[in-house]
Protein backbone atom coordinates (compact mmCIF):
# COMPACT_ATOMS: atom_id res chain seq x y z
CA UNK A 1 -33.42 109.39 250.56
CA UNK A 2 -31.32 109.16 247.89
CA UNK A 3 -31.82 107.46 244.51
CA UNK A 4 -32.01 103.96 245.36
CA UNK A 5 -34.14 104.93 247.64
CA UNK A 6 -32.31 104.34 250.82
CA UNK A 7 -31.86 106.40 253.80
CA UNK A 8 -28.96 109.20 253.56
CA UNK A 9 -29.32 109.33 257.51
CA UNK A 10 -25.77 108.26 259.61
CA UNK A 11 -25.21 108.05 263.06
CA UNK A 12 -21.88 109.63 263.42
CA UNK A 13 -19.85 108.80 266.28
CA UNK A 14 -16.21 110.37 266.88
CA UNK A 15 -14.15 109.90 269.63
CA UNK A 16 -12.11 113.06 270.69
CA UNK A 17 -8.71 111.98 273.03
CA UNK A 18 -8.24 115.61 274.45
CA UNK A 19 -10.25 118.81 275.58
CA UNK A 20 -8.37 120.95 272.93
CA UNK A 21 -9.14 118.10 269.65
CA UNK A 22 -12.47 118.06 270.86
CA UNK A 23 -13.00 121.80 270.75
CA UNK A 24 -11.52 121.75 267.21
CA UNK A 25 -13.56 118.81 266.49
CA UNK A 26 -16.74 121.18 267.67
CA UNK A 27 -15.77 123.85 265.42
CA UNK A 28 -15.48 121.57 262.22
CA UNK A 29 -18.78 120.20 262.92
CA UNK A 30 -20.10 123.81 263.45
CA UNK A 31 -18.18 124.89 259.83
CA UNK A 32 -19.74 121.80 257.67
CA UNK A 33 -23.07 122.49 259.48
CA UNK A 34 -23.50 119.62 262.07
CA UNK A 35 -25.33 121.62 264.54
CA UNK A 36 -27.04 118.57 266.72
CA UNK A 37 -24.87 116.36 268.38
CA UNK A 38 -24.75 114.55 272.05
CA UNK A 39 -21.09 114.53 273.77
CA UNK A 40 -20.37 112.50 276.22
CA UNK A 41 -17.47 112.05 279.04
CA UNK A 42 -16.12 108.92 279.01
CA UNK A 43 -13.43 106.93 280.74
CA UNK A 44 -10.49 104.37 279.28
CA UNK A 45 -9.95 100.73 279.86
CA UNK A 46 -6.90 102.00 281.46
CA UNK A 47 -7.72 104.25 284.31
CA UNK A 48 -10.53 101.74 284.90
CA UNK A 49 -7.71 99.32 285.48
CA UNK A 50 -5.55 101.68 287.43
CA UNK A 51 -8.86 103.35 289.52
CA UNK A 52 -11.65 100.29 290.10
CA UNK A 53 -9.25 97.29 289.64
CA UNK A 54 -5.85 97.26 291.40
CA UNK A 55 -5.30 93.90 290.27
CA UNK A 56 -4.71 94.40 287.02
CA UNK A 57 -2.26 97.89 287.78
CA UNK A 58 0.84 96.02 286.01
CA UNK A 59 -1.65 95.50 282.76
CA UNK A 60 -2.58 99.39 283.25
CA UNK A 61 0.94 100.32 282.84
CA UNK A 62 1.42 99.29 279.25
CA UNK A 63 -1.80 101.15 278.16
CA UNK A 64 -1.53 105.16 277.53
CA UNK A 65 -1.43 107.21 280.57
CA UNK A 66 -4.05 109.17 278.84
CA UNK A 67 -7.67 107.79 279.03
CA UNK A 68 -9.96 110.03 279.13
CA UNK A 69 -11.72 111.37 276.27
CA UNK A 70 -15.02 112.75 274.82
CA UNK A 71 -17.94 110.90 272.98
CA UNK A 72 -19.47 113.12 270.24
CA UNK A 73 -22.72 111.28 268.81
CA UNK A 74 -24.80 113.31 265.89
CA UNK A 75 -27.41 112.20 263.28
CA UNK A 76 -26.36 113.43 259.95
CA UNK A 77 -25.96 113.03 256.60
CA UNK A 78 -23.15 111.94 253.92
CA UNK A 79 -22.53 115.00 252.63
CA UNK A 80 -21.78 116.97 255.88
CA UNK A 81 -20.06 113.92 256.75
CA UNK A 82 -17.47 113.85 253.71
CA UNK A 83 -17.18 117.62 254.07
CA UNK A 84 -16.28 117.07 258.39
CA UNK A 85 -13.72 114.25 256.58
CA UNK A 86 -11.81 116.38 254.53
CA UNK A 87 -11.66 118.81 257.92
CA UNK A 88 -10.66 115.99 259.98
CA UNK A 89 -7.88 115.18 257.87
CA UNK A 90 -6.05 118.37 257.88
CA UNK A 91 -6.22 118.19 261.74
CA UNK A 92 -2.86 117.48 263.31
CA UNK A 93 -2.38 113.61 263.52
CA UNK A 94 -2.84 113.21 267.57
CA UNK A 95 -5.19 115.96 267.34
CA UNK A 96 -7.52 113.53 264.61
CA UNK A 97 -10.88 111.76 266.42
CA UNK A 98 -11.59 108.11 265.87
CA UNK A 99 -14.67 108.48 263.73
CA UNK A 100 -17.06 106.03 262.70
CA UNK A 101 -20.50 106.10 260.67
CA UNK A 102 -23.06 103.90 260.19
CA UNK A 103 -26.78 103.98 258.27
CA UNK A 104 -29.67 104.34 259.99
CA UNK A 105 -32.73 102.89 258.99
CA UNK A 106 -35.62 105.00 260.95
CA UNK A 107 -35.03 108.01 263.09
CA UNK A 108 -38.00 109.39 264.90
CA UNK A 109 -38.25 112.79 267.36
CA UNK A 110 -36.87 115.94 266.70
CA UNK A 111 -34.46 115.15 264.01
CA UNK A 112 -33.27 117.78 261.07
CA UNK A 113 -30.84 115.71 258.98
């Protein structure tokens, strides 16, 4: 908690575009002392379009040939999460995750945060 009394918990979600910004991403997390996280595989809109929907192939081909990418969900706090910033922003540009964060207001399990 901190001294209003709210919750210092975050859900962190960052979205890694490539095997070798997601290993860097990994070893930031490792370095501010994220240790817990869930990644997932995931697939984009566009080889959706260009697989499961052939109908929509000449929409496909303005969207990035690349569309795969890796879903890294953790619990944390704010201050491993300002110190994973600062290492996120010295990452090359197309190397950089899409990152988000948001509060959470209960967490229950086996969480360490």
């Amino acid at each position: 908690m901190d001294e209003d009394g709210k919750s210092n918990v975050r859900l962190l979600i960052l979205i890694a575009r490539s095997e070798a910004a997601l290993d860097e991403l990994v070893t930031g997390m490792l370095d501010v002392g994220i240790t817990g996280a869930t990644v997932v595989e995931s697939k984009g809109l566009g080889a959706i379009l260009r697989q499961d929907m052939p109908m929509f192939a000449g929409l496909a081909a303005l969207l990035p040939q690349h569309t795969g990418s890796r879903v890294v969900i953790s619990l944390t706090n704010l201050d491993e999460i300002a110190e994973l910033r600062r290492y996120v922003d010295d990452m090359e540009p197309d190397q950089q995750p899409i990152a988000i964060s948001l509060p959470v207001d209960e967490s229950w399990g086996p969480i360490r945060t």
